[in-house]
N, C-alpha and C. Protein backbone atom coordinates (compact mmCIF):
# COMPACT_ATOMS: atom_id res chain seq x y z
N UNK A 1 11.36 -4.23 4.92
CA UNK A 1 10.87 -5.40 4.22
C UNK A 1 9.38 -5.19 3.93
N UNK A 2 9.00 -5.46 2.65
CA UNK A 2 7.39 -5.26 2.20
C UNK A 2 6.34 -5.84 3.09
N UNK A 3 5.34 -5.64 3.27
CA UNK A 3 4.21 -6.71 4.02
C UNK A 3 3.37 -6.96 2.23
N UNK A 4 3.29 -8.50 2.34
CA UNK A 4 2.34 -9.40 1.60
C UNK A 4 1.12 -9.49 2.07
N UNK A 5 -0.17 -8.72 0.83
CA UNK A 5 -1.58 -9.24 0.94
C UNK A 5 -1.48 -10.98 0.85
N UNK A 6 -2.03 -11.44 0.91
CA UNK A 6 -3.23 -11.56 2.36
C UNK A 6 -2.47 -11.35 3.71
N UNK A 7 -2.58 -10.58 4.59
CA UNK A 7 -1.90 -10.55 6.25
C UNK A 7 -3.07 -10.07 7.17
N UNK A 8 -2.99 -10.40 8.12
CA UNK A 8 -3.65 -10.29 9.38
C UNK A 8 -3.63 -8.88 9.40
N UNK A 9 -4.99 -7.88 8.51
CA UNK A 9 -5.17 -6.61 8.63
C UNK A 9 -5.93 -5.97 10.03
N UNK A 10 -5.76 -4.56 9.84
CA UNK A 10 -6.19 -4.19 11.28
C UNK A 10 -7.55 -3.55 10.68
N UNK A 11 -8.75 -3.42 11.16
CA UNK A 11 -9.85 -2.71 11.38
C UNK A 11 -9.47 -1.33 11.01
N UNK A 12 -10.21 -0.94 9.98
CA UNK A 12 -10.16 0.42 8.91
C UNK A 12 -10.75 1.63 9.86
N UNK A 13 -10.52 2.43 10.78
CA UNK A 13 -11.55 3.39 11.50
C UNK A 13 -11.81 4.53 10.32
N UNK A 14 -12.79 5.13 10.50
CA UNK A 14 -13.79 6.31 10.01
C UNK A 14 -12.63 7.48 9.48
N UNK A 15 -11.58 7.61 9.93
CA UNK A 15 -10.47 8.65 9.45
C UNK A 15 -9.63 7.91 8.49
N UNK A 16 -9.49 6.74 7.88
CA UNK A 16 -8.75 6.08 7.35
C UNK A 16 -7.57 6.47 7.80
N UNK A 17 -7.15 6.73 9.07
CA UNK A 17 -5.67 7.14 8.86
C UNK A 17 -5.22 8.34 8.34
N UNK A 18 -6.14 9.21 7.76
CA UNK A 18 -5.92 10.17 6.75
C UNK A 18 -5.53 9.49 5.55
N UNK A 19 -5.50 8.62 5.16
CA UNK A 19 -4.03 7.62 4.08
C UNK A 19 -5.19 8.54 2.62
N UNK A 20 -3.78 8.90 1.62
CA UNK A 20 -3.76 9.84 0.91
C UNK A 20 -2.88 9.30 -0.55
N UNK A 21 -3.84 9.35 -1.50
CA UNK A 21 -2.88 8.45 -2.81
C UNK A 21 -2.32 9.64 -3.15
N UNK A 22 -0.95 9.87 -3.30
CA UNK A 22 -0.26 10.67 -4.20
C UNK A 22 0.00 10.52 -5.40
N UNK A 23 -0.29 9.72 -6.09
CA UNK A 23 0.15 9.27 -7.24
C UNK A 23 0.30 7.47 -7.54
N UNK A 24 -0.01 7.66 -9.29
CA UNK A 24 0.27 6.27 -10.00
C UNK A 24 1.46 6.52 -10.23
N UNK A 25 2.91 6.01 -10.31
CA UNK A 25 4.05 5.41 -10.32
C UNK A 25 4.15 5.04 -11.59
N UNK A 26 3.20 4.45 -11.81
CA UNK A 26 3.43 3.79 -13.90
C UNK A 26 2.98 2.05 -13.42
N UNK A 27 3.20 1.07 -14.48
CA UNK A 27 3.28 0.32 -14.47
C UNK A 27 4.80 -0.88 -14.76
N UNK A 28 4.78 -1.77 -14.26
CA UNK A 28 6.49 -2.21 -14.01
C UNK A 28 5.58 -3.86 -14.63
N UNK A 29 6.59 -4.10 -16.08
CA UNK A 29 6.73 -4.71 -16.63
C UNK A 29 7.71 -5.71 -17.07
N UNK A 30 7.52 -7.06 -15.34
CA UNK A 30 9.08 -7.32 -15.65
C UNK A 30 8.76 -8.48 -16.66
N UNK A 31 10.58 -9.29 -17.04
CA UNK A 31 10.51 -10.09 -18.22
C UNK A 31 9.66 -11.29 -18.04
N UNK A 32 9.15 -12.07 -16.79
CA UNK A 32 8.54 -12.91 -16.25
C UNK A 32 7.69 -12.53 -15.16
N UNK A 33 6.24 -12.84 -15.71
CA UNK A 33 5.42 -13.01 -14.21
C UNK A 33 4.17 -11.35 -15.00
N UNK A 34 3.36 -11.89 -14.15
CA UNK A 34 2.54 -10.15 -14.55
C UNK A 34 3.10 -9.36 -14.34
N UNK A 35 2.30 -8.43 -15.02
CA UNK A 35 2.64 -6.96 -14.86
C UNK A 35 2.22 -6.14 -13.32
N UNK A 36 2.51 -4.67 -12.86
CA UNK A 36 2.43 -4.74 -11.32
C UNK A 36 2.32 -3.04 -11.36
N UNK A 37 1.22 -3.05 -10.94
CA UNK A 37 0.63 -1.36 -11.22
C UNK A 37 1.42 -0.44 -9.61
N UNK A 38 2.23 0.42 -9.88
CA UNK A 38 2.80 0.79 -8.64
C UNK A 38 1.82 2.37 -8.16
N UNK A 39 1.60 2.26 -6.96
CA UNK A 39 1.23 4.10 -6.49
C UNK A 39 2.02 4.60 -5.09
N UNK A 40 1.73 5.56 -5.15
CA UNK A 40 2.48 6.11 -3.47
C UNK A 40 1.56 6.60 -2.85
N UNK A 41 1.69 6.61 -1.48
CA UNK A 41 0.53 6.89 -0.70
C UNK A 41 1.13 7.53 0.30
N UNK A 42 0.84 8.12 1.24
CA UNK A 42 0.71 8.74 2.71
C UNK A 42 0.11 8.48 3.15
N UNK A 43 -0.10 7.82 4.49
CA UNK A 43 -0.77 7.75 5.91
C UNK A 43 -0.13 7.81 7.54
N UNK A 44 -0.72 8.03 8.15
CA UNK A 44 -0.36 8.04 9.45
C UNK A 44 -0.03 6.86 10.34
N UNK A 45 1.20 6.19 10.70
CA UNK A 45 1.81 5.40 11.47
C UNK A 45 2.75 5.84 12.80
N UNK A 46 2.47 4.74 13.45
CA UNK A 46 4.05 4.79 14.31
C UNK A 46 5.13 4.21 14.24
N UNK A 47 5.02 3.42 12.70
CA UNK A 47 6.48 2.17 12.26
C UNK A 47 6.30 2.15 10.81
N UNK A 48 7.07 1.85 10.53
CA UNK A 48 7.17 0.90 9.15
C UNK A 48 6.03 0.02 9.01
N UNK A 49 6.37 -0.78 9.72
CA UNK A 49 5.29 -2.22 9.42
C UNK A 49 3.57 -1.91 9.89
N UNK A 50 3.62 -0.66 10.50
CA UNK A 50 2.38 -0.79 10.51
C UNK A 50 1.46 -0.02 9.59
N UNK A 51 2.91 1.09 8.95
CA UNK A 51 2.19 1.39 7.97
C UNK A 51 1.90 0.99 6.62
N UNK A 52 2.46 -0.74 6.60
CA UNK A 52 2.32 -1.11 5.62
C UNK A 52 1.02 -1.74 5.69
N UNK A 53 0.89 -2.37 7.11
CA UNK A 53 -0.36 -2.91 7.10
C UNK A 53 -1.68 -2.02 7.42
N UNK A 54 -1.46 -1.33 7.08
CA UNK A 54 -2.43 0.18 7.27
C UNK A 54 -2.64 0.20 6.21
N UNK A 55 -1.92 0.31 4.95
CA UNK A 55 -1.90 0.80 3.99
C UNK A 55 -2.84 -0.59 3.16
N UNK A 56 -2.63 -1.98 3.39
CA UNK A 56 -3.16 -3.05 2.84
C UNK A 56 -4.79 -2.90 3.26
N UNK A 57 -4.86 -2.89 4.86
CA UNK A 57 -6.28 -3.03 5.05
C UNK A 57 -7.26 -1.45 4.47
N UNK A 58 -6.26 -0.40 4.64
CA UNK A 58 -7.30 0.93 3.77
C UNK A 58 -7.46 0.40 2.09
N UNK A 59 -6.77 0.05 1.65
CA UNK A 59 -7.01 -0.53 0.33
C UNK A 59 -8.06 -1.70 0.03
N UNK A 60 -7.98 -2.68 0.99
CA UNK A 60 -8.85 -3.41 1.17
C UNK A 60 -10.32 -3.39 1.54
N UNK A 61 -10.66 -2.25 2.05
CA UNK A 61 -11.37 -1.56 2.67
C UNK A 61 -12.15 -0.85 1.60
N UNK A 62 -11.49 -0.40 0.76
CA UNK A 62 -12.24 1.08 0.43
C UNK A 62 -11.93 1.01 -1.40
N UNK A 63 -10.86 0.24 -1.90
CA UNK A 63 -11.04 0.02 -3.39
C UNK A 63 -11.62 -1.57 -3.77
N UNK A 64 -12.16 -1.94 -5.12
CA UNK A 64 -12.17 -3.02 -5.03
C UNK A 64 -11.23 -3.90 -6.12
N UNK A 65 -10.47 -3.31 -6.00
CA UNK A 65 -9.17 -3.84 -6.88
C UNK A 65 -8.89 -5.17 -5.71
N UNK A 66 -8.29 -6.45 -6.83
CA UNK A 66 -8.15 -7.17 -6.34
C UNK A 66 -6.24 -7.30 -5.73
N UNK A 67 -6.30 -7.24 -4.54
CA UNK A 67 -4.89 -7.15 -3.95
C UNK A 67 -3.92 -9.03 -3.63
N UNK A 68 -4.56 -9.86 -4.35
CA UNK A 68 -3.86 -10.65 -4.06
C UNK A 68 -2.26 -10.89 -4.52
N UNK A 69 -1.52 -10.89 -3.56
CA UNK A 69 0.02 -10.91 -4.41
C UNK A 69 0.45 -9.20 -4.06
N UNK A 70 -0.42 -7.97 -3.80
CA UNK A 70 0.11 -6.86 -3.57
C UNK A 70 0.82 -6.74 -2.65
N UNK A 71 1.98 -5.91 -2.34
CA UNK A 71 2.79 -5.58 -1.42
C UNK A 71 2.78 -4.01 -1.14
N UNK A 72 2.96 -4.05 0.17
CA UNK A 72 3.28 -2.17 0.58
C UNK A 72 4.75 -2.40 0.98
N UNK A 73 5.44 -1.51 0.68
CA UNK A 73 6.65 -1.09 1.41
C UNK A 73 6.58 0.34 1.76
N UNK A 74 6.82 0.66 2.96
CA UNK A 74 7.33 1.69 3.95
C UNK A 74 8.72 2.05 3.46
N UNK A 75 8.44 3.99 2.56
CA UNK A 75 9.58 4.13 2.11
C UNK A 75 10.41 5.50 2.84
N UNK A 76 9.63 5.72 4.27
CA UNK A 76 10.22 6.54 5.50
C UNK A 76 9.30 7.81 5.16
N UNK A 77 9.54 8.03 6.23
CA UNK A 77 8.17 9.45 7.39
C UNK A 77 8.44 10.97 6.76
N UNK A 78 7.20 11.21 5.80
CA UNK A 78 7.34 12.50 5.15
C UNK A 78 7.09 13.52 6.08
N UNK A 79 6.59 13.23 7.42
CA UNK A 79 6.57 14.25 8.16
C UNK A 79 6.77 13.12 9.32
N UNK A 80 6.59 13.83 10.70
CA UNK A 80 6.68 12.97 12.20
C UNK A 80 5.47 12.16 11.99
N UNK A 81 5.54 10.97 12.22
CA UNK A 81 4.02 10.37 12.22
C UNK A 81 3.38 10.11 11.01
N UNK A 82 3.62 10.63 9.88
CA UNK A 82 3.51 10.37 8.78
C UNK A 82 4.10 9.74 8.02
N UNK A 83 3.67 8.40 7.55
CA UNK A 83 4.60 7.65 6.46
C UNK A 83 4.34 7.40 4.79
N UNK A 84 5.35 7.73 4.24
CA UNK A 84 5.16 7.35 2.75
C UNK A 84 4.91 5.73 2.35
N UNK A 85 4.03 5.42 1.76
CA UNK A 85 4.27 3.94 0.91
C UNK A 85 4.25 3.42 -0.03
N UNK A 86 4.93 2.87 -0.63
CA UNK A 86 4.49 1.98 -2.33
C UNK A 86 3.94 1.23 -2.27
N UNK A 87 2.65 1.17 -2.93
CA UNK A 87 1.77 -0.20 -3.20
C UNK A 87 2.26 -0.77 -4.78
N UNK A 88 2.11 -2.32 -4.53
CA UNK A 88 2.41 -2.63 -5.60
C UNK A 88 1.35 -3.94 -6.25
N UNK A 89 0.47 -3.95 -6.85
CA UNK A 89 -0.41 -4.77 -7.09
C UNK A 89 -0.15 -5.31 -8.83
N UNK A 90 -0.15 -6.81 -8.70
CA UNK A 90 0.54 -7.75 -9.73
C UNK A 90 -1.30 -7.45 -10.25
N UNK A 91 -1.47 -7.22 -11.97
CA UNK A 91 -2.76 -7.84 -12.20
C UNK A 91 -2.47 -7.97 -13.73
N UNK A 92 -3.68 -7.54 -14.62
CA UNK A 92 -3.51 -7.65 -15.65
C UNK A 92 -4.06 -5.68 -16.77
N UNK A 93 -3.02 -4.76 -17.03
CA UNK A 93 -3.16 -3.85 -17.03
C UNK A 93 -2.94 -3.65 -19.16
C-alpha cells in the first residue's frame, strides 16, 4: 500500500540512504484530476513502508518540488536491503 505526503517523516541523515533516482517514468494523464509526474528510485530499507517513508522525507529534504498529494510505493528489494520505489507527484506539467 502507497504512503501519502504529508506523513510523519523520519530525519534525512548525511548518506541519504544512498536513495538513487533511476529514472522519469513519463507523465500519467488520467481523464480526471491532475496530471502526476512518475520516477523510480532506489534506496536502502528494512520494509516496504519504510522505504516509502524514506523515500518521501529524502525528497522532501533535498528537492523543492512541491510533494503535496505525492505517493511512494515500495515495488520490492533490487538487491538484500535495497528497495525499489515509485514516486508519484500530482502537479501541473
Amino acid at each position: 500500500m502507497p504512503t501519502t505526503y504529508p506523513t510523519s517523516l523520519p530525519a534525512v541523515p548525511a548518506d541519504r540512504w544512498d536513495a538513487e533516482k533511476l529514472g522519469d517514468l513519463g507523465i500519467e494523464r488520467p481523464a480526471v484530476g491532475r496530471p502526476v509526474a512518475v520516477a523510480d528510485f532506489v534506496l536502502t530499507a528494512d520494509s516496504p513502508e519504510q522505504a516509502e517513508a524514506r523515500l518521501l522525507a529524502y525528497i522532501d529534504n533535498d528537492y523543492d518540488d512541491d510533494l503535496r498529494g505525492a505517493s511512494a510505493t515500495a515495488a520490492g528489494e533490487s538487491a538484500p536491503g535495497r528497495w525499489k520505489v515509485i514516486l508519484r507527484v500530482p502537479g501541473e506539467f
